[in-house]
N, C-alpha and C. Protein backbone atom coordinates (compact mmCIF):
# COMPACT_ATOMS: atom_id res chain seq x y z
N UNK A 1 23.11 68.94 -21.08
CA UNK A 1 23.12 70.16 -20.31
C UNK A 1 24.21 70.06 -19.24
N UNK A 2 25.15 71.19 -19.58
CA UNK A 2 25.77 71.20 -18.04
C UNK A 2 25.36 71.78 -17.08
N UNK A 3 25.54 71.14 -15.59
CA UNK A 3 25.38 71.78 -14.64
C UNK A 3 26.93 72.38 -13.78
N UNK A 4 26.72 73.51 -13.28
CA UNK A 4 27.57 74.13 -12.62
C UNK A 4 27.77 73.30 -11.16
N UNK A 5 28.92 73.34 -11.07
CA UNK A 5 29.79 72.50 -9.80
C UNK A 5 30.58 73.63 -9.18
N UNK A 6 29.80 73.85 -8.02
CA UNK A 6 30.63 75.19 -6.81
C UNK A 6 30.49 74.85 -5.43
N UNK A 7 31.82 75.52 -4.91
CA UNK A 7 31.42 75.25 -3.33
C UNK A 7 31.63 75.80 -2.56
N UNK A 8 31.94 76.29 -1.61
CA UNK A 8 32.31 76.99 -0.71
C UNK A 8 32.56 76.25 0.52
N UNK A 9 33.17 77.05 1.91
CA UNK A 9 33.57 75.96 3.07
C UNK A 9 33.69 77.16 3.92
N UNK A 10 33.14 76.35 5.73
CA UNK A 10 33.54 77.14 6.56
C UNK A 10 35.18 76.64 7.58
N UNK A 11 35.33 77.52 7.61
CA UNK A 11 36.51 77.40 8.29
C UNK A 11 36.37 77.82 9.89
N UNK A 12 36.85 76.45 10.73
CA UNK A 12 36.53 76.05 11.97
C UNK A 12 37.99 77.35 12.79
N UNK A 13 38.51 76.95 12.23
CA UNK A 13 39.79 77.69 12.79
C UNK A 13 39.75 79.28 12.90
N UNK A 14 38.93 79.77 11.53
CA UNK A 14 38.81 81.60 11.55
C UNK A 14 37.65 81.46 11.60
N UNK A 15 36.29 80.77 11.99
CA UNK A 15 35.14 81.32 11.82
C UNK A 15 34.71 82.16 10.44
N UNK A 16 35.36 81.76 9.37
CA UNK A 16 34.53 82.00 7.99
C UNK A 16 34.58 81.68 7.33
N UNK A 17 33.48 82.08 6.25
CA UNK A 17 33.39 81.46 4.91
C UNK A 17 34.00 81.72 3.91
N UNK A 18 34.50 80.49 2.87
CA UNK A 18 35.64 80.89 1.89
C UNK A 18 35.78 80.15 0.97
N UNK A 19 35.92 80.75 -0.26
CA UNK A 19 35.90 79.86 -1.24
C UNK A 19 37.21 78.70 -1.90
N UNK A 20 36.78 78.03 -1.34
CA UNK A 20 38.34 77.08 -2.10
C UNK A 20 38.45 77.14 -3.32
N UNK A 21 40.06 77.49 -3.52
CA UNK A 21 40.61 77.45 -4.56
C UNK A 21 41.34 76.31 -5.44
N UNK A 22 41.53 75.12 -4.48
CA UNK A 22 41.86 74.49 -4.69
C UNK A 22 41.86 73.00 -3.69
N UNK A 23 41.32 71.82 -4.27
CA UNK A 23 41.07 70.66 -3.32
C UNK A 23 42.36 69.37 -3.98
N UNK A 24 43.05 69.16 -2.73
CA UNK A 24 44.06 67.90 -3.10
C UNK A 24 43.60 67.12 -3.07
N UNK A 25 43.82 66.15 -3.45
CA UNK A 25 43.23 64.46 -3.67
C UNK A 25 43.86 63.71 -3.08
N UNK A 26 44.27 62.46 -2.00
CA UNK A 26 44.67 61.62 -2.12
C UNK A 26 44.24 60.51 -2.11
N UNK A 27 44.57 59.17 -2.27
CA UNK A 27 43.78 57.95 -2.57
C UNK A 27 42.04 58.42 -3.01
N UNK A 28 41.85 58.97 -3.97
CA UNK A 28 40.57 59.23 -4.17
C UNK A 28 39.63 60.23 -3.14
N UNK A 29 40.37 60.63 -2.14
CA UNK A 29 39.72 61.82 -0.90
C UNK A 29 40.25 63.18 -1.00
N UNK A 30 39.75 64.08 -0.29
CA UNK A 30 40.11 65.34 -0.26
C UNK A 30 40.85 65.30 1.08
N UNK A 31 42.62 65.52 0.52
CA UNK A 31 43.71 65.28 1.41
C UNK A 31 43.89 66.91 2.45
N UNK A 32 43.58 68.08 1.22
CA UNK A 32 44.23 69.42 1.86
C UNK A 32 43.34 70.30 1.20
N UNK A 33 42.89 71.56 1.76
CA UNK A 33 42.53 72.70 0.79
C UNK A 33 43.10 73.71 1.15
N UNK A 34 42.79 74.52 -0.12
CA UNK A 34 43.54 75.96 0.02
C UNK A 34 42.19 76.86 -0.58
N UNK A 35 42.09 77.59 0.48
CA UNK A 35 40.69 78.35 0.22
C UNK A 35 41.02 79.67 0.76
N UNK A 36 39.89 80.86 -0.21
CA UNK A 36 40.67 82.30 0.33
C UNK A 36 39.04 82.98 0.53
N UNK A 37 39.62 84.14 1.16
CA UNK A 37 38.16 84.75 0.92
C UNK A 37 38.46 85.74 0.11
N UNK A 38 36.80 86.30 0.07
CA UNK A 38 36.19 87.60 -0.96
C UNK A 38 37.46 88.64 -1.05
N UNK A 39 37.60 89.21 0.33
CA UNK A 39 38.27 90.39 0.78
C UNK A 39 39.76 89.43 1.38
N UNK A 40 40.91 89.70 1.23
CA UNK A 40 42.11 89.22 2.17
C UNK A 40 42.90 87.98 2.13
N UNK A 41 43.17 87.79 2.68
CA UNK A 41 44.03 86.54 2.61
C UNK A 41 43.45 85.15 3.07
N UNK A 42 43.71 84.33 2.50
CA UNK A 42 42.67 83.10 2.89
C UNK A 42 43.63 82.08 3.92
N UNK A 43 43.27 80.90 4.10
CA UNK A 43 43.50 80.10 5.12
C UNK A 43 43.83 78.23 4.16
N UNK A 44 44.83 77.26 4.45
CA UNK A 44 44.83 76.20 3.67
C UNK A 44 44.58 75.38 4.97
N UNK A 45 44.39 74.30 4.90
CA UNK A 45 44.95 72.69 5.60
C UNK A 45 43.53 71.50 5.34
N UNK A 46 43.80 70.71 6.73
CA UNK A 46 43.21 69.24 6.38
C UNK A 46 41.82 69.44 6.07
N UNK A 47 40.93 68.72 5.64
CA UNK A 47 39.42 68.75 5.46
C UNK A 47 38.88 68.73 6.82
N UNK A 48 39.06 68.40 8.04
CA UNK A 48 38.65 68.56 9.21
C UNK A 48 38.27 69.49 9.64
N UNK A 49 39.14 70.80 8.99
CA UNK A 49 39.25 72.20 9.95
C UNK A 49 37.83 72.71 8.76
N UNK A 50 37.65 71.85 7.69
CA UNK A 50 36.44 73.45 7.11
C UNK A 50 34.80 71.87 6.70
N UNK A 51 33.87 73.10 6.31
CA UNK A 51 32.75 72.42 6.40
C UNK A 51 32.17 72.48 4.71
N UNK A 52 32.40 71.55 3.90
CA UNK A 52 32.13 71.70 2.35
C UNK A 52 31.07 71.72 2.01
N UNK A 53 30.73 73.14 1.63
CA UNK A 53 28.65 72.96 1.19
C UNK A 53 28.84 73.64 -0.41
N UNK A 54 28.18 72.77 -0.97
CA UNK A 54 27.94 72.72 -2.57
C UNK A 54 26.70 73.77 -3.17
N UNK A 55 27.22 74.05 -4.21
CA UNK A 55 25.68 74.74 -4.45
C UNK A 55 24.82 74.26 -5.41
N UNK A 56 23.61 74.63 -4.94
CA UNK A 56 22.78 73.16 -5.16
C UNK A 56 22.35 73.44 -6.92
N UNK A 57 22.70 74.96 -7.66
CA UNK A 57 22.40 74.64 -9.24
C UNK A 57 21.46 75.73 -8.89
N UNK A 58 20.75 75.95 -8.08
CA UNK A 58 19.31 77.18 -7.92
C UNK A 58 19.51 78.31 -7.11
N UNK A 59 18.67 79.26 -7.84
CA UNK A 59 18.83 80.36 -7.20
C UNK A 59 16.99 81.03 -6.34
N UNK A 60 17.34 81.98 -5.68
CA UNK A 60 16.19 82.10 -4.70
C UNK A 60 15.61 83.34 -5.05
N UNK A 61 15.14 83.48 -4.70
CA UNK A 61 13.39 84.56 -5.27
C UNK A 61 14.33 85.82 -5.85
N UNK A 62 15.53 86.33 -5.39
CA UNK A 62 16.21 87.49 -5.29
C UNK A 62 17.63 87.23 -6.36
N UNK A 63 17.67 86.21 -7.08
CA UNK A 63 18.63 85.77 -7.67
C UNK A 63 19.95 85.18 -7.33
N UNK A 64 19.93 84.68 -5.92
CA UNK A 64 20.68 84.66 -4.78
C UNK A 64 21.47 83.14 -4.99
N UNK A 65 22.43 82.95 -5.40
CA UNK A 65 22.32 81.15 -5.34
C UNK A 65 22.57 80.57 -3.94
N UNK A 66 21.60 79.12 -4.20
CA UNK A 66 21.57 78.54 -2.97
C UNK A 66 22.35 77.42 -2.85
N UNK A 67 23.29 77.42 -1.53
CA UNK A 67 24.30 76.46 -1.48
C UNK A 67 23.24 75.64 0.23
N UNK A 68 24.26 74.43 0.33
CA UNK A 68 23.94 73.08 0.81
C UNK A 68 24.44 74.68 2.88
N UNK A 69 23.57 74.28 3.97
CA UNK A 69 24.04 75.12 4.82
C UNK A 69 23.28 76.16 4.96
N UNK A 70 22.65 77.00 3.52
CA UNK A 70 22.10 78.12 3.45
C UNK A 70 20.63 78.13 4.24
N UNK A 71 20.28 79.24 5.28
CA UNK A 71 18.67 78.85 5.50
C UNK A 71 17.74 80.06 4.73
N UNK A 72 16.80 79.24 4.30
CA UNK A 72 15.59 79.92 3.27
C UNK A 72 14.29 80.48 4.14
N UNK A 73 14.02 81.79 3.81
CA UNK A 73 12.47 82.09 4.55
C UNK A 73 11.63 82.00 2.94
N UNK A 74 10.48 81.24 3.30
CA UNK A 74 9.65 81.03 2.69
C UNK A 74 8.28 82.47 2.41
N UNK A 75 7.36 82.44 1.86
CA UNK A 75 6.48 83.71 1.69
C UNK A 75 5.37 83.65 2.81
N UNK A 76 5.55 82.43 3.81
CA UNK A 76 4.67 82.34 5.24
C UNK A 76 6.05 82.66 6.20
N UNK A 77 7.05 82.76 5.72
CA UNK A 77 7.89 83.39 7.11
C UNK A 77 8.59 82.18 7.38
N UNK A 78 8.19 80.96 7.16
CA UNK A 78 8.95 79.76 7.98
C UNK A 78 9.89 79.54 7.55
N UNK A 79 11.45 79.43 8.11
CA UNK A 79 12.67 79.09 7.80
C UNK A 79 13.05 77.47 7.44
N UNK A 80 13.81 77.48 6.34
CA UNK A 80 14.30 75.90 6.50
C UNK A 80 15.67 76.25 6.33
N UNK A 81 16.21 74.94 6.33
CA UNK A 81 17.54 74.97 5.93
C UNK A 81 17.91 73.81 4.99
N UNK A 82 18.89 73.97 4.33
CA UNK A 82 19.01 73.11 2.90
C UNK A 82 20.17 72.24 3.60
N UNK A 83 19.87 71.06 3.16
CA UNK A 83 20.60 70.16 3.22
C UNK A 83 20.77 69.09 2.30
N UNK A 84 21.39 68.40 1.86
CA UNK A 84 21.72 67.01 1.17
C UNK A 84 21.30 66.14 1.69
N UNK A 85 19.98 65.11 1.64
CA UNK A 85 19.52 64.22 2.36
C UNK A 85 19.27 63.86 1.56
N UNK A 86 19.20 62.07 1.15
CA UNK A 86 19.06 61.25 0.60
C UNK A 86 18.52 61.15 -1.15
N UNK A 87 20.26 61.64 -0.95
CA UNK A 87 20.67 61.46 -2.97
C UNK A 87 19.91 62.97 -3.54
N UNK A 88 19.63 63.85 -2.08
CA UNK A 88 19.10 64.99 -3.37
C UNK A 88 18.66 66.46 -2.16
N UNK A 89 19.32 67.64 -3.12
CA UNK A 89 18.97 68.54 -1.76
C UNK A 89 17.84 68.98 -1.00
N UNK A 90 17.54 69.05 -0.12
CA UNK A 90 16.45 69.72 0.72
C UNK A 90 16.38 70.33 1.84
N UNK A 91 15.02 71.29 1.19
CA UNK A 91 14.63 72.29 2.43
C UNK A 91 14.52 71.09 3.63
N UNK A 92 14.78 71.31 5.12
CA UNK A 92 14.32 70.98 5.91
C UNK A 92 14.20 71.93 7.23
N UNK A 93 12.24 71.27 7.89
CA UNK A 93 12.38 72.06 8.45
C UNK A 93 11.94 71.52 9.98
N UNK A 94 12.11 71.89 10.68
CA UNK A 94 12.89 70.73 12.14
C UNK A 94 11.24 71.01 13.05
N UNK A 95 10.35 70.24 13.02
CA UNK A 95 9.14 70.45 14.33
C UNK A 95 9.75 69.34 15.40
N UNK A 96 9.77 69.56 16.46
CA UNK A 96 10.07 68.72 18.00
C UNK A 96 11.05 68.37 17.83
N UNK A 97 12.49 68.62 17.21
CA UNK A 97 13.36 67.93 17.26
C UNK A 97 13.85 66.85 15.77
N UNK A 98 12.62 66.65 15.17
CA UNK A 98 12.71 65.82 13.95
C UNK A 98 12.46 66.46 12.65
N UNK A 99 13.82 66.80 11.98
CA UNK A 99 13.68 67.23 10.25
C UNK A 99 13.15 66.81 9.60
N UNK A 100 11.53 67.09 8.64
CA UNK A 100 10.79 66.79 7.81
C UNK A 100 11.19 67.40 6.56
N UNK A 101 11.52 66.51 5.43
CA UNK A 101 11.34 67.44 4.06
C UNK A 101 10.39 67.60 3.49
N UNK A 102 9.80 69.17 3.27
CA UNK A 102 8.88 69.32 3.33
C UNK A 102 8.66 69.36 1.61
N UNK A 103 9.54 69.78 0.51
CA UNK A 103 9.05 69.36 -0.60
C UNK A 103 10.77 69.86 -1.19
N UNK A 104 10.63 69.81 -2.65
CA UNK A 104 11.55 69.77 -3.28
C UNK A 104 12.36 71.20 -3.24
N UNK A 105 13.13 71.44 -3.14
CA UNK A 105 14.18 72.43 -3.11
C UNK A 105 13.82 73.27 -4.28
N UNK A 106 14.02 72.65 -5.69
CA UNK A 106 13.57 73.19 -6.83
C UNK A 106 12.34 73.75 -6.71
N UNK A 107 11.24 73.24 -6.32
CA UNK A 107 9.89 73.87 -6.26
C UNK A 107 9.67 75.10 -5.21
N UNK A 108 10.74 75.51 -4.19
CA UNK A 108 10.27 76.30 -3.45
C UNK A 108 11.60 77.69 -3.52
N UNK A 109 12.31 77.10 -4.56
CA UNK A 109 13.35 78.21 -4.80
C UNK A 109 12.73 79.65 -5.44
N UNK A 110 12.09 79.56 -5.87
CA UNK A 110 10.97 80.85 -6.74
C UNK A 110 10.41 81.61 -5.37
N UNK A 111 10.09 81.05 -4.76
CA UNK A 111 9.16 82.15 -3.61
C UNK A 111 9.98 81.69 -2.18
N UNK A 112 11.32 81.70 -2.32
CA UNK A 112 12.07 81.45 -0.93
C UNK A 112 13.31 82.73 -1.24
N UNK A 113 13.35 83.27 -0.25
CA UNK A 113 14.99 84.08 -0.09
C UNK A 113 15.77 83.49 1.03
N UNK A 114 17.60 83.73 0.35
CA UNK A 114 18.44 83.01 1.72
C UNK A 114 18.54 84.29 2.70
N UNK A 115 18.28 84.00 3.50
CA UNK A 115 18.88 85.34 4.80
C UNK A 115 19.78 84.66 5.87
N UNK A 116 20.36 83.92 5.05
CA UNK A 116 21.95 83.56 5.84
C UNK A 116 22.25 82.06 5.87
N UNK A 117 23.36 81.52 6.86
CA UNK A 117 23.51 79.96 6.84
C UNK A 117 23.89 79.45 8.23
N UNK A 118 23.73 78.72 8.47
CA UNK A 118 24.35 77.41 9.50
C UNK A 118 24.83 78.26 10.38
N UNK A 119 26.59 78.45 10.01
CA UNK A 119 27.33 78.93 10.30
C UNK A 119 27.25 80.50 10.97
N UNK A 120 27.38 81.48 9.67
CA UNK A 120 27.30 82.67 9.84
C UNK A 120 26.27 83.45 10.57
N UNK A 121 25.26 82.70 10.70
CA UNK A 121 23.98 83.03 11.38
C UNK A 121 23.55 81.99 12.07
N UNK A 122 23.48 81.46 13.87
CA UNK A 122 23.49 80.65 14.49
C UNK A 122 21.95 81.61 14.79
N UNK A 123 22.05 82.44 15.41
CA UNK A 123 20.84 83.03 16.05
C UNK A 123 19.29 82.32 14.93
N UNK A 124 19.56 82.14 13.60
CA UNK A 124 18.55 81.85 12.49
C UNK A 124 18.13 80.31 13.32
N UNK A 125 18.97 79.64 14.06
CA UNK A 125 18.37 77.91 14.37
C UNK A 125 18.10 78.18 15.72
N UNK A 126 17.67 79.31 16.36
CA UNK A 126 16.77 79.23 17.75
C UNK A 126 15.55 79.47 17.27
N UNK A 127 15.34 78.69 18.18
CA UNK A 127 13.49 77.95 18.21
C UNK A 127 12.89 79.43 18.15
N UNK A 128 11.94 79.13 17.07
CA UNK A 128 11.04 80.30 16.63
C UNK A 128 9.64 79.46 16.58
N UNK A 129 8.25 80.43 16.92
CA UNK A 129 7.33 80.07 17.15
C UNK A 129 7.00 78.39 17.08
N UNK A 130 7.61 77.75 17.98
CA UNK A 130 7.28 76.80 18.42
C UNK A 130 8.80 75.42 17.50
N UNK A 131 9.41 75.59 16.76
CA UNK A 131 9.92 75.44 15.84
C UNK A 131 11.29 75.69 15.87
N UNK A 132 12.65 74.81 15.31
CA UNK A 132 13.60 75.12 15.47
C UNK A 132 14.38 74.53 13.70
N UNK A 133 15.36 74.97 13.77
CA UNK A 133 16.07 74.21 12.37
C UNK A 133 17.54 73.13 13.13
């Protein structure tokens, strides 16, 4: 079976998200990208200036695919956010300061929708009923 390999990146310099078109290599690293957006003209340079989030293969209650960055509301309302933690993606969701994974990404993609990410939506990681991401 193949799996699909996608990514997307934020860009520190314009504040958005964009899909690279293309990643240079050198000695085995990602030397330069050249990434554009949806609408306009896109933006290139070092891996420093953008933030590489993958998509994780699943999609969310709405057919939505979910990339690494994205935060998920669950069917109780509680937000997580997906991350890559140890060898495999996950919801996490932050009580006092400390990220718990609370179960498998795959298992909660069916009854989760994304309503935004990291980035594009900062207001989504203030502390909500008692709770923060």
């Amino acid at each position: 079976m193949k799996r699909e390999i996608k990514f997307r990146v934020w860009d520190h310099n314009t504040d958005t998200m964009m899909i690279p078109d293309n990643f240079e290599f050198y000695d085995g690293k990602i030397g330069w990208i050249d990434a554009s957006k949806e609408a306009g003209p896109g933006n290139d340079g070092c891996p420093d200036q953008f933030e590489i989030m993958q998509y994780t293969g699943l999609h969310d209650s709405n057919g939505k695919e979910i990339y690494e960055g994205d935060v998920l509301r669950d069917e109780n309302g509680d937000l997580y956010r997906v991350k890559f933690d140890g060898g495999q993606f996950q919801p996490l969701l932050r009580y006092g300061g400390t990220q718990v994974a609370i179960e498998s990404i795959a298992d909660m993609a069916d009854y989760s929708s994304v309503i935004g990410n990291i980035y594009e939506n900062a207001d989504l990681l203030e502390e909500r009923n008692g709770r923060n991401l």
